[in-house]
Protein backbone atom coordinates (compact mmCIF):
# COMPACT_ATOMS: atom_id res chain seq x y z
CA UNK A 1 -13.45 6.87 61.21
CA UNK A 2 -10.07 5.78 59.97
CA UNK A 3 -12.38 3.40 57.42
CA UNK A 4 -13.91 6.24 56.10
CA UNK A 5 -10.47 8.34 55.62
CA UNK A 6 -9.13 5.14 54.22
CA UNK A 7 -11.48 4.96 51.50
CA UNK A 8 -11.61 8.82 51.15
CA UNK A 9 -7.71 8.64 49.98
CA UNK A 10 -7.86 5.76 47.68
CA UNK A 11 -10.79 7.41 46.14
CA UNK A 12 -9.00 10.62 45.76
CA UNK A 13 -5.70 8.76 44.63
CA UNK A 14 -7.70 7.01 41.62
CA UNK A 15 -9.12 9.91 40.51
CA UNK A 16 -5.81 11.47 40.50
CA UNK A 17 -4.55 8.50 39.09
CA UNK A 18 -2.99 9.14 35.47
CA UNK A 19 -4.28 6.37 32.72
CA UNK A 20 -1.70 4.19 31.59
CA UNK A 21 -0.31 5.86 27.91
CA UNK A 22 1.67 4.55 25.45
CA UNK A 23 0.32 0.61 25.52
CA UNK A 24 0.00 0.11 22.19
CA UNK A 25 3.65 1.30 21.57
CA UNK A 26 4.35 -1.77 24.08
CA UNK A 27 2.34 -4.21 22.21
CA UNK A 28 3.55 -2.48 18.72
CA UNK A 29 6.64 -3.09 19.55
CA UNK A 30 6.36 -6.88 20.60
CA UNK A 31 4.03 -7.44 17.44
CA UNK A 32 7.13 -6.40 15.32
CA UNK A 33 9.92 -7.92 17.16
CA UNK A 34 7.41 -11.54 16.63
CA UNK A 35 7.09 -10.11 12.84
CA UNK A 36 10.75 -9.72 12.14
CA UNK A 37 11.89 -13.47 13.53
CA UNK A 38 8.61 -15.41 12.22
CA UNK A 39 8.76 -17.62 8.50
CA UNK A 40 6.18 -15.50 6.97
CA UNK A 41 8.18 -12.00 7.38
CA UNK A 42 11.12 -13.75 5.59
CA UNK A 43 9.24 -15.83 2.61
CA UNK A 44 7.42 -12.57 1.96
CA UNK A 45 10.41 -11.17 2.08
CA UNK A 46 11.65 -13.55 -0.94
CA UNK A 47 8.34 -13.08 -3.11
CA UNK A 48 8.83 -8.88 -3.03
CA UNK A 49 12.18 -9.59 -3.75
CA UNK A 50 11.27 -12.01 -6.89
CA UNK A 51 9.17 -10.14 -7.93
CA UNK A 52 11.00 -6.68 -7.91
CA UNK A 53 14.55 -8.30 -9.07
CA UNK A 54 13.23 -10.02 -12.16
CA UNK A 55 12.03 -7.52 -13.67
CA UNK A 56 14.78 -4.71 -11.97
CA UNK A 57 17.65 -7.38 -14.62
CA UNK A 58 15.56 -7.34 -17.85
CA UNK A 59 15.20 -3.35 -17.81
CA UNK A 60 18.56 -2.72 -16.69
CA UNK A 61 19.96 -5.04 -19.87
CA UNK A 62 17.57 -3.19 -21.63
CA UNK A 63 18.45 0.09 -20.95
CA UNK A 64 22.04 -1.08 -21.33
CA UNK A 65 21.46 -2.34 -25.00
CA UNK A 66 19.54 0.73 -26.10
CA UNK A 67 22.16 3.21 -24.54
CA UNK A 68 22.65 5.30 -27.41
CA UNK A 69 18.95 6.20 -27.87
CA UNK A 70 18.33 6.49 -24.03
CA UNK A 71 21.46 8.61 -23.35
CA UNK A 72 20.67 12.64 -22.80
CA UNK A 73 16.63 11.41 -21.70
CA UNK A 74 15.72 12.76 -18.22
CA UNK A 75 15.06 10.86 -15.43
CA UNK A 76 16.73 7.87 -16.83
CA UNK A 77 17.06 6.68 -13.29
CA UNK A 78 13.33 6.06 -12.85
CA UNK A 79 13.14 3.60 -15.81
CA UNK A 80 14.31 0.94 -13.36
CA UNK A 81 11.29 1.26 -11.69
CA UNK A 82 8.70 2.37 -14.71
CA UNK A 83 9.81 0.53 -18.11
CA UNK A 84 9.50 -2.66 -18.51
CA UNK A 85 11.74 -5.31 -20.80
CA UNK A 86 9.90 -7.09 -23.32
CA UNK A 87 11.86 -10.24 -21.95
CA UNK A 88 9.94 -9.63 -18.51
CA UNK A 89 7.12 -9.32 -20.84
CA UNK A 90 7.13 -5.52 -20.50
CA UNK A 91 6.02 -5.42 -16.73
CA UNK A 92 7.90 -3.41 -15.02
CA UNK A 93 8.58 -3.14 -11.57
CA UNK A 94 5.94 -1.13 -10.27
CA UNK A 95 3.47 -3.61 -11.56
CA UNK A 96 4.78 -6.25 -9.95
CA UNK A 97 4.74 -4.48 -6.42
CA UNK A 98 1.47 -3.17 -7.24
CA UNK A 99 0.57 -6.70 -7.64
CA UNK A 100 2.01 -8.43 -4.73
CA UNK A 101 2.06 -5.73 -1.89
CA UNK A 102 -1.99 -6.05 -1.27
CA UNK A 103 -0.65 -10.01 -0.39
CA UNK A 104 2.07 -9.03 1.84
CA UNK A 105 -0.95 -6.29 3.97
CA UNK A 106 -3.14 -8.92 4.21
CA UNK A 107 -1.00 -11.51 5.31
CA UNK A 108 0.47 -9.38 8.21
CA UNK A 109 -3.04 -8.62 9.14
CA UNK A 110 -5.50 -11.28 8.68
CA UNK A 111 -4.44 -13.06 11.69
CA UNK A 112 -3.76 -10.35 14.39
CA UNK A 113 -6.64 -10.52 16.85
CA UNK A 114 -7.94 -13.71 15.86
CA UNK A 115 -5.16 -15.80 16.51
CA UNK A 116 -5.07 -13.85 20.01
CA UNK A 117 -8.87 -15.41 20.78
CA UNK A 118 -7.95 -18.52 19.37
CA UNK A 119 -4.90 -19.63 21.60
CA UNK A 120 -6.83 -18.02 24.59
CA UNK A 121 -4.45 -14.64 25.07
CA UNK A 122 -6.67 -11.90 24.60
CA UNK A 123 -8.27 -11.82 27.71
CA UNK A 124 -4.77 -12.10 29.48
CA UNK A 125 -3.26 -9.12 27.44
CA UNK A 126 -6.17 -7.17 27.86
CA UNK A 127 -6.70 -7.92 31.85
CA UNK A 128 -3.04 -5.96 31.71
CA UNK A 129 -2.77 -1.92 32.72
CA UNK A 130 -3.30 -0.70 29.10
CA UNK A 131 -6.57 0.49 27.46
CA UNK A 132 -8.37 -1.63 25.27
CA UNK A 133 -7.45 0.02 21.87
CA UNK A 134 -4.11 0.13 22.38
CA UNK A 135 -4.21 -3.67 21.24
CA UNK A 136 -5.13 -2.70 17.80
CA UNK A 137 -3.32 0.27 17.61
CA UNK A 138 -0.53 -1.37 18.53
CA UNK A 139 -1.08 -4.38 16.38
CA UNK A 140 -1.04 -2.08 12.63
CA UNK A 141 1.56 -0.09 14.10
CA UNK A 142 3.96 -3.11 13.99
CA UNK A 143 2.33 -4.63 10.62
CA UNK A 144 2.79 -0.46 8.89
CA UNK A 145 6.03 -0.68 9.98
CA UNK A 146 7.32 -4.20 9.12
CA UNK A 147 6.03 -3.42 5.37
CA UNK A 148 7.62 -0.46 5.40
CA UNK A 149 10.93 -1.87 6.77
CA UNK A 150 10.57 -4.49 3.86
CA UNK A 151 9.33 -1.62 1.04
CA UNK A 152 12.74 0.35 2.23
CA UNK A 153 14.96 -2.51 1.73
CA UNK A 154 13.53 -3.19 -1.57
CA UNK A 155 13.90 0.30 -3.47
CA UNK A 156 17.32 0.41 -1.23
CA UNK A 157 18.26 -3.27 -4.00
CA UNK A 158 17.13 -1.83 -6.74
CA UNK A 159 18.67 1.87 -6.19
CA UNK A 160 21.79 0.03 -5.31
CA UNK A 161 21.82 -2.38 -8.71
CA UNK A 162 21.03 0.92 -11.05
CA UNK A 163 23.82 3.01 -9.73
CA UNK A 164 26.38 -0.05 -9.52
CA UNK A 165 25.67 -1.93 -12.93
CA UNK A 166 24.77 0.93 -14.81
CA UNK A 167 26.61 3.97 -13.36
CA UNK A 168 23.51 6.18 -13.54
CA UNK A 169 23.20 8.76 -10.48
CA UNK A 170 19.95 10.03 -9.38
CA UNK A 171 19.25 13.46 -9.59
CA UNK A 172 17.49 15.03 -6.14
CA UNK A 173 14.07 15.36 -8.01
CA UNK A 174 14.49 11.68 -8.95
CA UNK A 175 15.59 10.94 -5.22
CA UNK A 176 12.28 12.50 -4.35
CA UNK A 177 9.89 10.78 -6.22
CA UNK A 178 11.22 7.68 -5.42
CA UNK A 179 10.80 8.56 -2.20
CA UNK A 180 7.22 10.01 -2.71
CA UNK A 181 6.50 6.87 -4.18
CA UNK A 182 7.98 4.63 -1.44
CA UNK A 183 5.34 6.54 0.62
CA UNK A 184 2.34 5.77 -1.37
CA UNK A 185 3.00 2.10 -1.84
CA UNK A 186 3.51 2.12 1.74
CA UNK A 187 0.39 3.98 1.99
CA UNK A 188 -1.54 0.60 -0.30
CA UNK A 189 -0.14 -1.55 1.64
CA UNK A 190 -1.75 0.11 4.48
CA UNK A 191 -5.26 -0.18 2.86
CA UNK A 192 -4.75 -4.01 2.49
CA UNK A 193 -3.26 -4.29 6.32
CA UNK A 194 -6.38 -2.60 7.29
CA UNK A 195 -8.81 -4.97 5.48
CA UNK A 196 -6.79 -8.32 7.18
CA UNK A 197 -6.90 -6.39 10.47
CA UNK A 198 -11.04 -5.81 9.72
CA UNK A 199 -11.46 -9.71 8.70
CA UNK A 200 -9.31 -10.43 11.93
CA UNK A 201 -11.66 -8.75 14.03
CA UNK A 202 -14.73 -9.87 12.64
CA UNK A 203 -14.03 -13.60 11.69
CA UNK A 204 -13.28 -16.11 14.41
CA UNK A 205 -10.53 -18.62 12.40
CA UNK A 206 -7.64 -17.39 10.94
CA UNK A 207 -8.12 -19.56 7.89
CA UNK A 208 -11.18 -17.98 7.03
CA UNK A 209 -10.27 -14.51 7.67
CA UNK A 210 -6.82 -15.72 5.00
CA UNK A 211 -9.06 -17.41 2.70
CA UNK A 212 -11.57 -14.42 2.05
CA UNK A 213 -8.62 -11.93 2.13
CA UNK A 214 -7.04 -13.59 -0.31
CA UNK A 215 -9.81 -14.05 -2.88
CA UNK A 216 -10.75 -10.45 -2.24
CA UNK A 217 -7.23 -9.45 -3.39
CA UNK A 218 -7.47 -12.18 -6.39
CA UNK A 219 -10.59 -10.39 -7.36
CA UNK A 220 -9.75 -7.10 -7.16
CA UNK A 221 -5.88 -7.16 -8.79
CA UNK A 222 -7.14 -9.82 -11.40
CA UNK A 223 -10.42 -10.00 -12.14
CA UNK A 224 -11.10 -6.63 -11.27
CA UNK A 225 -9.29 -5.00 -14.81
CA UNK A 226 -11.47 -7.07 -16.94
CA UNK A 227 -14.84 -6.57 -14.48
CA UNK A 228 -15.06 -2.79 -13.71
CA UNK A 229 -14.60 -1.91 -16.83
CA UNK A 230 -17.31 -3.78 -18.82
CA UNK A 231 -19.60 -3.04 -15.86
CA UNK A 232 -19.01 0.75 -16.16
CA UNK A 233 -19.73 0.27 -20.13
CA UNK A 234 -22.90 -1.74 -18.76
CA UNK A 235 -24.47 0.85 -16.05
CA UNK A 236 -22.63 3.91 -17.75
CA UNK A 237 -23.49 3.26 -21.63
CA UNK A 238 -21.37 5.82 -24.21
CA UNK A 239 -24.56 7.41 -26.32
CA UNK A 240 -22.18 7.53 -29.38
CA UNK A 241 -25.68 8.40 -31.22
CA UNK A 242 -26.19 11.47 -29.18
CA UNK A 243 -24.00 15.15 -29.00
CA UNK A 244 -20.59 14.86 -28.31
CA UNK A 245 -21.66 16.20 -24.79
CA UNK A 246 -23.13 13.35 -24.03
CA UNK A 247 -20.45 10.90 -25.04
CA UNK A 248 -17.98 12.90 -23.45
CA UNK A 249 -20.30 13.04 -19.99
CA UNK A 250 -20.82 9.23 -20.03
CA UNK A 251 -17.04 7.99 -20.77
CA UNK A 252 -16.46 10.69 -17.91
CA UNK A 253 -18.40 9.20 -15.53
CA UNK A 254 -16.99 5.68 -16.28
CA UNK A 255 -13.61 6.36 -15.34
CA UNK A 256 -14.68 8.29 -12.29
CA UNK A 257 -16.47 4.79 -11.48
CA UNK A 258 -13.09 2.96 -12.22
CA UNK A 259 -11.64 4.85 -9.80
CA UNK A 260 -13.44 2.81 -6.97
CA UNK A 261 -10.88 0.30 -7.04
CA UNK A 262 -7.73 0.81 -4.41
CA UNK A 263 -5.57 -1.12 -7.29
CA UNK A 264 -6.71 1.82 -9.85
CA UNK A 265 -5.73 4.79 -7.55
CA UNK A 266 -2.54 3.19 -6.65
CA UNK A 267 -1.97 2.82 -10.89
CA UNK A 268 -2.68 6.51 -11.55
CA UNK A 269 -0.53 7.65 -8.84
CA UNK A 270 2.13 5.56 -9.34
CA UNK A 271 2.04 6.95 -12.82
CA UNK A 272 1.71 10.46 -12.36
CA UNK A 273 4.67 10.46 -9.79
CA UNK A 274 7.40 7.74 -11.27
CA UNK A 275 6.71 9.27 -15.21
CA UNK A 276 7.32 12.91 -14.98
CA UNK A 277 6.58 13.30 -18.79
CA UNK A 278 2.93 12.01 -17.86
CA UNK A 279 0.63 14.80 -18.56
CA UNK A 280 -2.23 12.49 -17.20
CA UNK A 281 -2.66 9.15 -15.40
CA UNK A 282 -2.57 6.51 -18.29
CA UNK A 283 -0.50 4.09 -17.47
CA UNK A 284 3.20 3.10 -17.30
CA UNK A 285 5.09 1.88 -20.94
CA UNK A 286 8.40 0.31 -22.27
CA UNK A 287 11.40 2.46 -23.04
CA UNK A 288 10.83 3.03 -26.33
CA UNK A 289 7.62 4.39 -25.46
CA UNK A 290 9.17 6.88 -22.92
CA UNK A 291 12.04 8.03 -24.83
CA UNK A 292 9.60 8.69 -27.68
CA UNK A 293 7.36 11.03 -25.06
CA UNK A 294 10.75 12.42 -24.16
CA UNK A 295 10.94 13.74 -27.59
CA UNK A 296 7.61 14.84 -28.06
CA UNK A 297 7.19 16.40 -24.48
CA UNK A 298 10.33 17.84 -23.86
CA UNK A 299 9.74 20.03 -20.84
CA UNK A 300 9.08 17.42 -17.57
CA UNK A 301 6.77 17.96 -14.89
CA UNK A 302 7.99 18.58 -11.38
CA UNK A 303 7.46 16.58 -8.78
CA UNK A 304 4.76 19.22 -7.07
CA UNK A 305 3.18 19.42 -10.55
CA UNK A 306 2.53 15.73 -10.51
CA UNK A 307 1.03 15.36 -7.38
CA UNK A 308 -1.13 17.83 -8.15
CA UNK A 309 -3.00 15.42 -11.00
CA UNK A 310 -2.74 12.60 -8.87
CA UNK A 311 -3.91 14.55 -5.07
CA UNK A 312 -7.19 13.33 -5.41
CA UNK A 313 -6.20 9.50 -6.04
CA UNK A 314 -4.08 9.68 -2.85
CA UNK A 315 -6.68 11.30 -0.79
CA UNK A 316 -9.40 8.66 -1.76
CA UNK A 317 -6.87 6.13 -0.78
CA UNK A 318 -5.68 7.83 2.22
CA UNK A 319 -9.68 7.85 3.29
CA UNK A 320 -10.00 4.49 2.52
CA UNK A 321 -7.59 3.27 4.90
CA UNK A 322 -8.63 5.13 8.01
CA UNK A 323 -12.27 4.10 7.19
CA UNK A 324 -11.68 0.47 7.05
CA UNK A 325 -9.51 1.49 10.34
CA UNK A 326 -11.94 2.63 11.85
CA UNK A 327 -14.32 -0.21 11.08
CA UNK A 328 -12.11 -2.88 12.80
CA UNK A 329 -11.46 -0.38 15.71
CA UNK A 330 -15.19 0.28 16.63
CA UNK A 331 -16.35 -3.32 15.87
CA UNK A 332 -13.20 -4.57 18.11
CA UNK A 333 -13.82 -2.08 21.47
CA UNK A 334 -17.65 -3.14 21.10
CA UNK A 335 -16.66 -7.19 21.02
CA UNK A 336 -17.31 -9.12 24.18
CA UNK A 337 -13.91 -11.12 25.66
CA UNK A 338 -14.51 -13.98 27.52
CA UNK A 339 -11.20 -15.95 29.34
């Protein structure tokens, strides 16, 4: 009789029994406290700084040198971030984070459940009181926020260096964009963390999960601006023959398919929000280029304005990210763990 009460209770106390909550803000939290003392946080660390303070110099001399035509243009402050120097070879620094931030995602994210199976600790960390998703939650938690933590100190430099060496002060609308930007790049890098975390889960080594995340991101930022284009022109032909209908449908629906590329959506909103004379998404210029459009386009955007041309772009993006999520989150709660 006391057997059966026995058993009664400790049925009743596990159904009454509240799941464990908050796991992967355990494991997050490890995963970033390992990110921010490893080799790779601070050498990536280095190469966003390279790559945003070379170009950051050449634009400040050469707003410097050309401050009698510049002076009186709006937004002067962003220029740090959207004109490039011809010296830099008129890259500025957007590009350059556009270019290197899909490498800094994937290499926070290629390894993360991999290396886990490899050195024999998954089964141990999941065998402990947390559910079995709060591993990966937990895991792009801590890579979202160590990019971010690294994004923040970056436009932090460069705000810094503007307002010291050249005295400019940032209006609040410029403030904001910067910010809104911030946010989006933070946002890309989230698409490329969530590809590494998907290669993670599916591929066994670490090396081979690095070496196709790698040439994926070689592919897309490099070979992809010469490729999608002159395979739109091949699938989407412009009938320059036909009515201007035509022509007009065709080049349409070859930038719509240009727009398939994360790298492309990241461009046009990039440009929409850090160029408030940009009237559409075409791309960032030198200075001389932007105090010309100054002249010809003197009433700016606003900030809500310019999201507006760019809200699909970030929406596409923002779906792109939770799908590839999502991906490595099914395929990694239907995965068998042996010890």
């Amino acid at each position: 009789m006391s057997a059966e009460l026995t058993a009664e209770t400790v049925q009743d106390a596990r159904r009454h029994e509240k799941p464990p909550s908050g796991g992967w803000r355990t494991i997050g939290a490890k995963e970033f406290a390992d990110h921010l003392g490893s080799v790779r946080f601070y050498v990536l660390l280095l190469i966003i700084g390279i790559a945003a303070a070379v170009p950051l110099y050449f634009t400040a001399q050469a707003i410097k040198d050309a401050a009698s035509q510049a002076s009186g243009t709006p937004a002067i402050f962003l220029l740090l971030f959207s004109a490039g120097a011809q010296n830099a070879g008129g890259i500025p620094t957007v590009a350059f984070v556009a270019m290197f931030v899909p490498l800094v995602g994937i290499a926070f994210g290629f390894d993360a459940v991999n290396s886990e199976r490899a050195q024999g600790t998954l089964s141990r960390l999941l065998a402990q009181p947390i559910h079995r998703d709060d591993v990966i939650n937990g895991k792009f938690a801590a890579g979202i926020s160590i990019i971010a933590l690294m994004l923040t100190a970056m436009v932090a430099l460069i705000a810094g260096f503007g307002i010291v060496r050249l005295g400019i002060i940032p209006t609040l609308n410029e403030v904001l964009r910067v910010i809104v930007w911030l946010l989006v790049t933070i946002l890309y890098a989230g698409f490329w963390l969530a590809f590494g975390l998907l290669l993670s889960v599916v591929m066994r080594r670490a090396a081979s999960a690095a070496l196709v995340g790698f040439g994926t991101w070689l592919a897309v930022i490099l070979f992809g601006a010469f490729l999608l284009p002159l395979l739109a022109s091949a699938i989407f032909p412009a009938n320059v023959t036909g009515s201007a209908d035509d022509y007009f449908a065709s080049t349409t629906t070859q930038q719509l398919f240009l727009r398939i590329s994360p790298a492309a959506l990241y461009q046009d909103a990039v440009t929409a929000i850090m160029n408030p004379a940009a009237k559409t998404v075409l791309g960032v210029g030198s200075l001389q280029q932007y105090v010309s459009a100054q002249e010809q386009i003197p009433s700016l955007l606003s900030l809500d304005q310019s999201m507006l041309i760019v809200w699909p772009q970030i929406v596409v993006l923002v779906a792109l990210t939770v799908g590839l999520f999502a991906i490595a989150y099914v395929v990694f709660l239907r995965q068998e763990v042996r010890a």
